[in-house]
C-alpha atoms as a PDB file:
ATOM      1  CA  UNK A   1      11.363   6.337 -42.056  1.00  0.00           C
ATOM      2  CA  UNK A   2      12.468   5.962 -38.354  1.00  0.00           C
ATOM      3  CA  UNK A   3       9.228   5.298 -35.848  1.00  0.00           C
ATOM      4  CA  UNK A   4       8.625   8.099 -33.645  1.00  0.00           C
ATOM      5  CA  UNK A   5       9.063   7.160 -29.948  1.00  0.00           C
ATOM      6  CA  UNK A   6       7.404   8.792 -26.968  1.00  0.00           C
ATOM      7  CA  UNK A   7       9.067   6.933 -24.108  1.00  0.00           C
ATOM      8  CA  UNK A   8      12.098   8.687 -23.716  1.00  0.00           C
ATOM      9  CA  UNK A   9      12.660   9.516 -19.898  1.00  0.00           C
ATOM     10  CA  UNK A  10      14.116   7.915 -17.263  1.00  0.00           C
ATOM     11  CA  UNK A  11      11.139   7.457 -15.695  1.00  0.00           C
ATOM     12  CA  UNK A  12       9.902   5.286 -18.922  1.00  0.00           C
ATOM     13  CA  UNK A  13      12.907   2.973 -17.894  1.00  0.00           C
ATOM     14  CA  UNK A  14      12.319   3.244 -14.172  1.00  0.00           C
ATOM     15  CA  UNK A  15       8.465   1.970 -14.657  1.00  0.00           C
ATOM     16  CA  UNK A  16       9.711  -0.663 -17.441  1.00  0.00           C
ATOM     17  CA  UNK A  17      12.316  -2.077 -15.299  1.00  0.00           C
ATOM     18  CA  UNK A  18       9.735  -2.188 -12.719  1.00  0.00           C
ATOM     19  CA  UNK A  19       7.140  -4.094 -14.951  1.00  0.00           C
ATOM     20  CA  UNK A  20       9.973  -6.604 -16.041  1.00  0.00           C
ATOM     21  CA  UNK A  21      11.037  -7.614 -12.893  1.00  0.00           C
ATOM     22  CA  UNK A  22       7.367  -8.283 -11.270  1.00  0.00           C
ATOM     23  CA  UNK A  23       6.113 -10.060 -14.380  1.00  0.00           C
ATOM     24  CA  UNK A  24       9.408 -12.379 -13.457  1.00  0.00           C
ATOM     25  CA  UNK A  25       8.021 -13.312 -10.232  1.00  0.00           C
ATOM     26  CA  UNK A  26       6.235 -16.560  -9.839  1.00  0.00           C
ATOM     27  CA  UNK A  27       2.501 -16.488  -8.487  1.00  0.00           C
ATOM     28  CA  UNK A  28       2.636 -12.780  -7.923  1.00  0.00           C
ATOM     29  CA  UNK A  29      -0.822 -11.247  -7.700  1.00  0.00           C
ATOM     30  CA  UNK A  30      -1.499  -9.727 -11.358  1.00  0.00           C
ATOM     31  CA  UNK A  31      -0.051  -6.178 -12.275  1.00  0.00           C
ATOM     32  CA  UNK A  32      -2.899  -3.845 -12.538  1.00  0.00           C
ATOM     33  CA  UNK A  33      -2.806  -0.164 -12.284  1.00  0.00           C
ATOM     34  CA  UNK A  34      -3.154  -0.415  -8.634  1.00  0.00           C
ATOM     35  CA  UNK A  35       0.056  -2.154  -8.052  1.00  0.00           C
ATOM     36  CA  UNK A  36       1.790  -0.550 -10.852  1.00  0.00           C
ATOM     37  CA  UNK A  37       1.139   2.968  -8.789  1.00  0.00           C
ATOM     38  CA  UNK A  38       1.909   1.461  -5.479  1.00  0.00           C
ATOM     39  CA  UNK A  39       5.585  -0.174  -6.444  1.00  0.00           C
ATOM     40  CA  UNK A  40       6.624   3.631  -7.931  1.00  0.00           C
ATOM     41  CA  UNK A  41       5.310   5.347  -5.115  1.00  0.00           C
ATOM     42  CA  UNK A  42       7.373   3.128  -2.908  1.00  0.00           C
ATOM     43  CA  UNK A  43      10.571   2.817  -5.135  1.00  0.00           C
ATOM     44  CA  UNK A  44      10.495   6.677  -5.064  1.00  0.00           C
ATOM     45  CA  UNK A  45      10.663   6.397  -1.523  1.00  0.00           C
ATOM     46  CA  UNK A  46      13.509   3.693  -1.495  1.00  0.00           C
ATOM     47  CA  UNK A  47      14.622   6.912  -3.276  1.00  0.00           C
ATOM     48  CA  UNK A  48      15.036   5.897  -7.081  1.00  0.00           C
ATOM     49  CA  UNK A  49      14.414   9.234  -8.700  1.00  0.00           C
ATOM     50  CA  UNK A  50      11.113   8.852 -10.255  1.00  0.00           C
ATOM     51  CA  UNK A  51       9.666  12.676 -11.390  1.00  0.00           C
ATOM     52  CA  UNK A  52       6.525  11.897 -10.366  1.00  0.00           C
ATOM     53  CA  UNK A  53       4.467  13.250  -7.868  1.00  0.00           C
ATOM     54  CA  UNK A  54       2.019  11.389  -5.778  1.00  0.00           C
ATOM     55  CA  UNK A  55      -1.228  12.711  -4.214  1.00  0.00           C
ATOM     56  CA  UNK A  56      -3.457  11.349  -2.012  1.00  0.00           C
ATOM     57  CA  UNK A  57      -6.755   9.527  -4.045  1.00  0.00           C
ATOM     58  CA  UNK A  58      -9.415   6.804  -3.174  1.00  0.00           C
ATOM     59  CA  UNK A  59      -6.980   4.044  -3.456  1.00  0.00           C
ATOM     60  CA  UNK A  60      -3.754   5.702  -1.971  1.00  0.00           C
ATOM     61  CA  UNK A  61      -1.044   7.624  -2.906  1.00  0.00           C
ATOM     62  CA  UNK A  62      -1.551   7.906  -7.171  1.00  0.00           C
ATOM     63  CA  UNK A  63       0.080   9.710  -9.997  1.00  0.00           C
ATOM     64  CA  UNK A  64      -1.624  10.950 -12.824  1.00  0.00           C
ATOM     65  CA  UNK A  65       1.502  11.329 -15.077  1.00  0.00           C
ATOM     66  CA  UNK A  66       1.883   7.627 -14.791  1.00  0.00           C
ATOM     67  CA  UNK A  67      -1.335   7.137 -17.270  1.00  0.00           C
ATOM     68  CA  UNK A  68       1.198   8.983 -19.676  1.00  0.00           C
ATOM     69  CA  UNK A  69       3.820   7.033 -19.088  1.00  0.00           C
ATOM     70  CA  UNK A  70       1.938   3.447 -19.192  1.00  0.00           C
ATOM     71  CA  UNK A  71       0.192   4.988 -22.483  1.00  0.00           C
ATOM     72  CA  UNK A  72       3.926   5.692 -23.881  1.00  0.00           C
ATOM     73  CA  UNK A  73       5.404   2.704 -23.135  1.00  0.00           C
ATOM     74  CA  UNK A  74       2.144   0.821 -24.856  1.00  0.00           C
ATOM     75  CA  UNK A  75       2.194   2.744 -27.694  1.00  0.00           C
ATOM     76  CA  UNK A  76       5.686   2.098 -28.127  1.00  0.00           C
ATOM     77  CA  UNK A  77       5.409  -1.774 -27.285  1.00  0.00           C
ATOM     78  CA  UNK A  78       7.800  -1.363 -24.328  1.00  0.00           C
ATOM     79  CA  UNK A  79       5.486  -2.833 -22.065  1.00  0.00           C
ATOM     80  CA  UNK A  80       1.687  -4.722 -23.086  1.00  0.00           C
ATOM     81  CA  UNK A  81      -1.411  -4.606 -21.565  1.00  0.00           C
ATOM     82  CA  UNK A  82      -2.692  -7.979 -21.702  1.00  0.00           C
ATOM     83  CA  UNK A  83      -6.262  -7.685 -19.660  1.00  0.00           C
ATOM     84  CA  UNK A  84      -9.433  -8.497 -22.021  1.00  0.00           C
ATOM     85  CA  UNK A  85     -11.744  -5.781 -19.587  1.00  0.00           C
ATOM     86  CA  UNK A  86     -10.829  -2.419 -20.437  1.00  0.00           C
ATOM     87  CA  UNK A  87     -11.965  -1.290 -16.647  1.00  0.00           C
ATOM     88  CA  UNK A  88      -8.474  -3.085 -15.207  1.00  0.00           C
ATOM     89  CA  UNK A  89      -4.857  -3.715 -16.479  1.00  0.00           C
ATOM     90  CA  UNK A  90      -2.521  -6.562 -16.842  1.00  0.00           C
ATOM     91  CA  UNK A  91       0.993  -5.023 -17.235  1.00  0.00           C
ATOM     92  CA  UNK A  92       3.643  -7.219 -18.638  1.00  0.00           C
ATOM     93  CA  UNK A  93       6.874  -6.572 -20.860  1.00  0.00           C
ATOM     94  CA  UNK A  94       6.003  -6.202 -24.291  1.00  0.00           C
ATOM     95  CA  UNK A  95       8.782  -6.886 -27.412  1.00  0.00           C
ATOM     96  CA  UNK A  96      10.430  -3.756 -27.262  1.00  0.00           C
ATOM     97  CA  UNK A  97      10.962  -3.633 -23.596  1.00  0.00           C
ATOM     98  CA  UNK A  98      14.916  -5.098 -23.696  1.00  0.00           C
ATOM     99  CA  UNK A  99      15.874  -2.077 -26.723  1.00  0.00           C
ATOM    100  CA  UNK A 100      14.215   0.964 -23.804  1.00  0.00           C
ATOM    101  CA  UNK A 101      16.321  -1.128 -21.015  1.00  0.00           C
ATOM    102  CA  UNK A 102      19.498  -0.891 -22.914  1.00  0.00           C
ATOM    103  CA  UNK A 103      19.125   2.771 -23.476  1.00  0.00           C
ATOM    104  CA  UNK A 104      18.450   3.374 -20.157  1.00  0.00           C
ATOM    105  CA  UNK A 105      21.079   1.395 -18.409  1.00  0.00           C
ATOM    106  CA  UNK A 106      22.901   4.010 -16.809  1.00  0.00           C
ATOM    107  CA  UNK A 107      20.012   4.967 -14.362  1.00  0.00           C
ATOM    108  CA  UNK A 108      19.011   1.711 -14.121  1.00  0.00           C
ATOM    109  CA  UNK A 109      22.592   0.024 -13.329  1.00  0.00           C
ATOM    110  CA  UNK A 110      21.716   3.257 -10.178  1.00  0.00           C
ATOM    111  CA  UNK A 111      18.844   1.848  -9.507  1.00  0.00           C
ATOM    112  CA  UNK A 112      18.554  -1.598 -10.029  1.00  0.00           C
ATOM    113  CA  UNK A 113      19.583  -2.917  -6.586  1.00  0.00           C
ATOM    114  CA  UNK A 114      16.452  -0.699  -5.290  1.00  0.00           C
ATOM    115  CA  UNK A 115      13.779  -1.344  -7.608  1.00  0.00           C
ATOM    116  CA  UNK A 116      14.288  -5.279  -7.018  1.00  0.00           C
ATOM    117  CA  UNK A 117      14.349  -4.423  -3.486  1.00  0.00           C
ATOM    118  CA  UNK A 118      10.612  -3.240  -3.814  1.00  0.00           C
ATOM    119  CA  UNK A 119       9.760  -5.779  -6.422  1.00  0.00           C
ATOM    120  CA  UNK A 120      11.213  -8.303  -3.521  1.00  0.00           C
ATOM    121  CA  UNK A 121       9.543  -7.022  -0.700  1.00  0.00           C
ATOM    122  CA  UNK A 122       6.187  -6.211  -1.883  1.00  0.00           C
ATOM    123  CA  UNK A 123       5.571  -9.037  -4.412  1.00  0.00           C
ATOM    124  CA  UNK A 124       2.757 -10.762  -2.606  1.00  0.00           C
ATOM    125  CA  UNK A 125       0.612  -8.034  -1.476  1.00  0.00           C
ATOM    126  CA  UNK A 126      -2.336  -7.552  -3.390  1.00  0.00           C
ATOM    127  CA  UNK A 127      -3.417  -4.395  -4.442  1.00  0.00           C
ATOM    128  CA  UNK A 128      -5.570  -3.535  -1.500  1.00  0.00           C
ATOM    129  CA  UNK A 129      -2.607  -4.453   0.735  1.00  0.00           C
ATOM    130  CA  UNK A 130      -0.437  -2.084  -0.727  1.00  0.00           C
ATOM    131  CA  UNK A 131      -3.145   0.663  -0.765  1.00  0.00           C
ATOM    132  CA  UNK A 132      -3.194   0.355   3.038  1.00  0.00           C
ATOM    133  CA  UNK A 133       0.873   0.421   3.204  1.00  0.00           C
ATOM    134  CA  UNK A 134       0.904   3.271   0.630  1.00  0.00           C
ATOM    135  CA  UNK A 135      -1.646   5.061   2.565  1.00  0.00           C
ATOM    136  CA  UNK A 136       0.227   4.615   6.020  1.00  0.00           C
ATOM    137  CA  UNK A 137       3.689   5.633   4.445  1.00  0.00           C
ATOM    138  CA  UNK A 138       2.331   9.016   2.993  1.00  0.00           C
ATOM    139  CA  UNK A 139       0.200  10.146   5.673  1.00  0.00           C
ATOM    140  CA  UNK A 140       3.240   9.303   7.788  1.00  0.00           C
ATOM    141  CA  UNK A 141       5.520  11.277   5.466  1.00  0.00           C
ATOM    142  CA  UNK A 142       3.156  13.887   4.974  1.00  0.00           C
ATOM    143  CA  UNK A 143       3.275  14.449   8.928  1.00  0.00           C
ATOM    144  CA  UNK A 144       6.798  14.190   9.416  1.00  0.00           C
ATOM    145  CA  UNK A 145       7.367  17.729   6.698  1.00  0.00           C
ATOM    146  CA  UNK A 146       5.392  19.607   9.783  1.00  0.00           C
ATOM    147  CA  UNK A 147       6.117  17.512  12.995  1.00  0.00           C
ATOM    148  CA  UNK A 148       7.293  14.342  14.529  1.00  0.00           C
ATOM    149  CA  UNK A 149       4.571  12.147  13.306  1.00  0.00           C
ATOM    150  CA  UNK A 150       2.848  10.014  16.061  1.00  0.00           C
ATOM    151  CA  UNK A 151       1.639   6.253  15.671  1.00  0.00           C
ATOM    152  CA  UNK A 152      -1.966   7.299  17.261  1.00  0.00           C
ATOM    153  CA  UNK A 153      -2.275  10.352  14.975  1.00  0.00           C
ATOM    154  CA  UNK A 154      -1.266   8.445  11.750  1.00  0.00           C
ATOM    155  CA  UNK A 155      -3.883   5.604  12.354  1.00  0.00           C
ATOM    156  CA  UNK A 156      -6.266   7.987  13.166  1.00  0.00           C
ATOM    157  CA  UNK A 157      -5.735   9.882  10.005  1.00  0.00           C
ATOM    158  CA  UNK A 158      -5.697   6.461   7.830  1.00  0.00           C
ATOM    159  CA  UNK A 159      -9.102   5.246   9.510  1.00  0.00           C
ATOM    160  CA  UNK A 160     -11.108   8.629   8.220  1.00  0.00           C
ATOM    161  CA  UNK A 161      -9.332   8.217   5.168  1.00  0.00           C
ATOM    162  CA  UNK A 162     -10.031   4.873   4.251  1.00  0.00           C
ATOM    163  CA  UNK A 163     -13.637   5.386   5.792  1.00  0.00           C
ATOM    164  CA  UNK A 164     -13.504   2.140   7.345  1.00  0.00           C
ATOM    165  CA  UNK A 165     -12.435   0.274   4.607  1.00  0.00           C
ATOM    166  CA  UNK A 166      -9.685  -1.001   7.041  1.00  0.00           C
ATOM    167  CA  UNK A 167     -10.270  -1.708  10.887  1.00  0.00           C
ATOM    168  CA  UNK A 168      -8.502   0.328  13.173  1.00  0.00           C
ATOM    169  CA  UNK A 169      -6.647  -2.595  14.153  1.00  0.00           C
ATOM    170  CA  UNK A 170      -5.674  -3.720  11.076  1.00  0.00           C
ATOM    171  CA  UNK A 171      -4.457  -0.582  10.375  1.00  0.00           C
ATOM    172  CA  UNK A 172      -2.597  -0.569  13.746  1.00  0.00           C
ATOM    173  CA  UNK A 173      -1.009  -3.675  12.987  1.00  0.00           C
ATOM    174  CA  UNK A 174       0.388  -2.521   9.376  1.00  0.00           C
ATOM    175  CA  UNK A 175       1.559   0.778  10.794  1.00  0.00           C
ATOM    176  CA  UNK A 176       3.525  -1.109  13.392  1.00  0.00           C
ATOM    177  CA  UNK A 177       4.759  -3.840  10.276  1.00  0.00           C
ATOM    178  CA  UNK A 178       5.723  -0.617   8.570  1.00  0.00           C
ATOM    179  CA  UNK A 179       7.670   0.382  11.380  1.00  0.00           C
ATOM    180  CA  UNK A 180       9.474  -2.850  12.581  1.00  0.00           C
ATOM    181  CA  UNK A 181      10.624  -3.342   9.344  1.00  0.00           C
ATOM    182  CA  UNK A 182      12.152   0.079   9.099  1.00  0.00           C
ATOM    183  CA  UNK A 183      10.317   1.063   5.709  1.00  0.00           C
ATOM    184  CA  UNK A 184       8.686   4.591   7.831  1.00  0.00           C
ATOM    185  CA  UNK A 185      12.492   5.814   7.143  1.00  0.00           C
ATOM    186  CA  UNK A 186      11.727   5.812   3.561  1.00  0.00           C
ATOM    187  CA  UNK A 187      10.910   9.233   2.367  1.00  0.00           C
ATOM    188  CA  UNK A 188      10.160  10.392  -1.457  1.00  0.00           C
ATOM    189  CA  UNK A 189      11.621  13.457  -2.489  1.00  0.00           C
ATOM    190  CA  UNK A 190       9.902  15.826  -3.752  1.00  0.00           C
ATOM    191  CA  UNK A 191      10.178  16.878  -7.429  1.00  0.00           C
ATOM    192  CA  UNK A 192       9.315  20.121  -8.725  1.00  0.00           C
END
C-alpha cells in the first residue's frame, strides 16, 4: 500500500529547500518558527513564488498557512522538528527531504539562485532581527500600494507597531540598512 503524502505543492519544496540550505550553514542562529516565517516572507519578496500570504502579527509579517505546510512536511518526514519544548521549533531536514527536492526540481532549479540569496544574506540575524527587517519591509511595501512611502512615515509606523520594542533609532538605522543595501526594491506579489 503506497503512503499517502500531504506535501505536494511547490510551496512544500520552496519551504524544504529553504530549511536545507539554513540547516547547512555553520553557527547560524537555530531555525525556529520565527525565522522559518521571516526567510519566506523575504524570499517571496526576492520574488520566488511562494502562495502564501503574509499579514501583519506581534512578531512581523506571518503566515498562517505555513503551520500547514511545516505540519505536512513533518508528517511526511520531509523536514524534522528537533526542539525538546513544544512552545519553540528546531527545523532541520528530515530523511525524506532529498525524494520532495527531486520532485520539485523544476521550481526549484527557478528558484534556487534566490532562495540561497536569502539564506546568504540573512543567516546571522536572529529572530528578533529579522522581525524588525520584516516589519520595516512590509510596512514599507504596504505604503508604497497607496503612495511613495517616506523614511519618517515608515519609522514612525514601525515604532507604534513594535510598541517600543525597538528604539526609534534603531529602527532608523535598519530602515536606512534596508535601504543602502537595496532590499526596499523587493516587493512580494500578491497571491489570490
Amino acid at each position: 500500500m503506497e503512503r499517502i503524502s500531504f506535501s505536494n505543492s511547490p510551496d512544500h519544496g520552496l519551504v524544504a529547500f529553504l530549511v536545507k540550505q539554513y540547516n547547512s550553514v555553520n553557527n547560524a542562529p537555530v531555525l525556529g518558527r520565527t525565522i522559518l516565517q521571516k526567510l519566506c516572507y523575504l524570499a517571496k519578496a526576492r520574488g520566488v513564488p511562494f502562495s502564501l500570504n503574509f499579514e501583519m502579527h506581534h512578531y512581523g509579517p506571518f503566515c498562517a498557512d505555513l503551520f500547514s505546510i511545516t505540519d505536512d512536511l513533518i508528517a511526511d518526514h520531509i523536514i524534522s522538528d528537533r526542539s525538546d519544548d513544544k512552545s519553540s521549533s528546531r527545523y532541520a531536514p528530515g530523511p525524506a527531504c532529498q525524494s520532495l527536492l527531486k520532485k520539485q526540481q523544476a521550481v526549484l532549479k527557478r528558484e534556487r539562485s534566490k532562495l540561497n540569496n536569502v539564506v546568504d544574506f540573512f543567516r546571522d540575524m536572529p529572530p528578533s532581527e529579522l522581525e524588525l527587517i520584516t516589519t520595516i519591509h512590509y510596512i514599507y511595501c504596504s505604503e508604497k500600494l497607496l503612495r511613495s512611502p517616506k523614511k519618517d512615515s515608515v519609522i514612525n509606523a514601525v515604532f507604534e507597531i513594535k510598541k517600543g520594542k525597538f528604539s526609534r533609532g534603531i529602527v532608523k538605522s535598519r530602515f536606512e540598512s534596508l535601504d543602502k543595501a537595496g532590499l526596499l526594491t523587493w516587493s512580494p506579489k500578491v497571491s489570490h
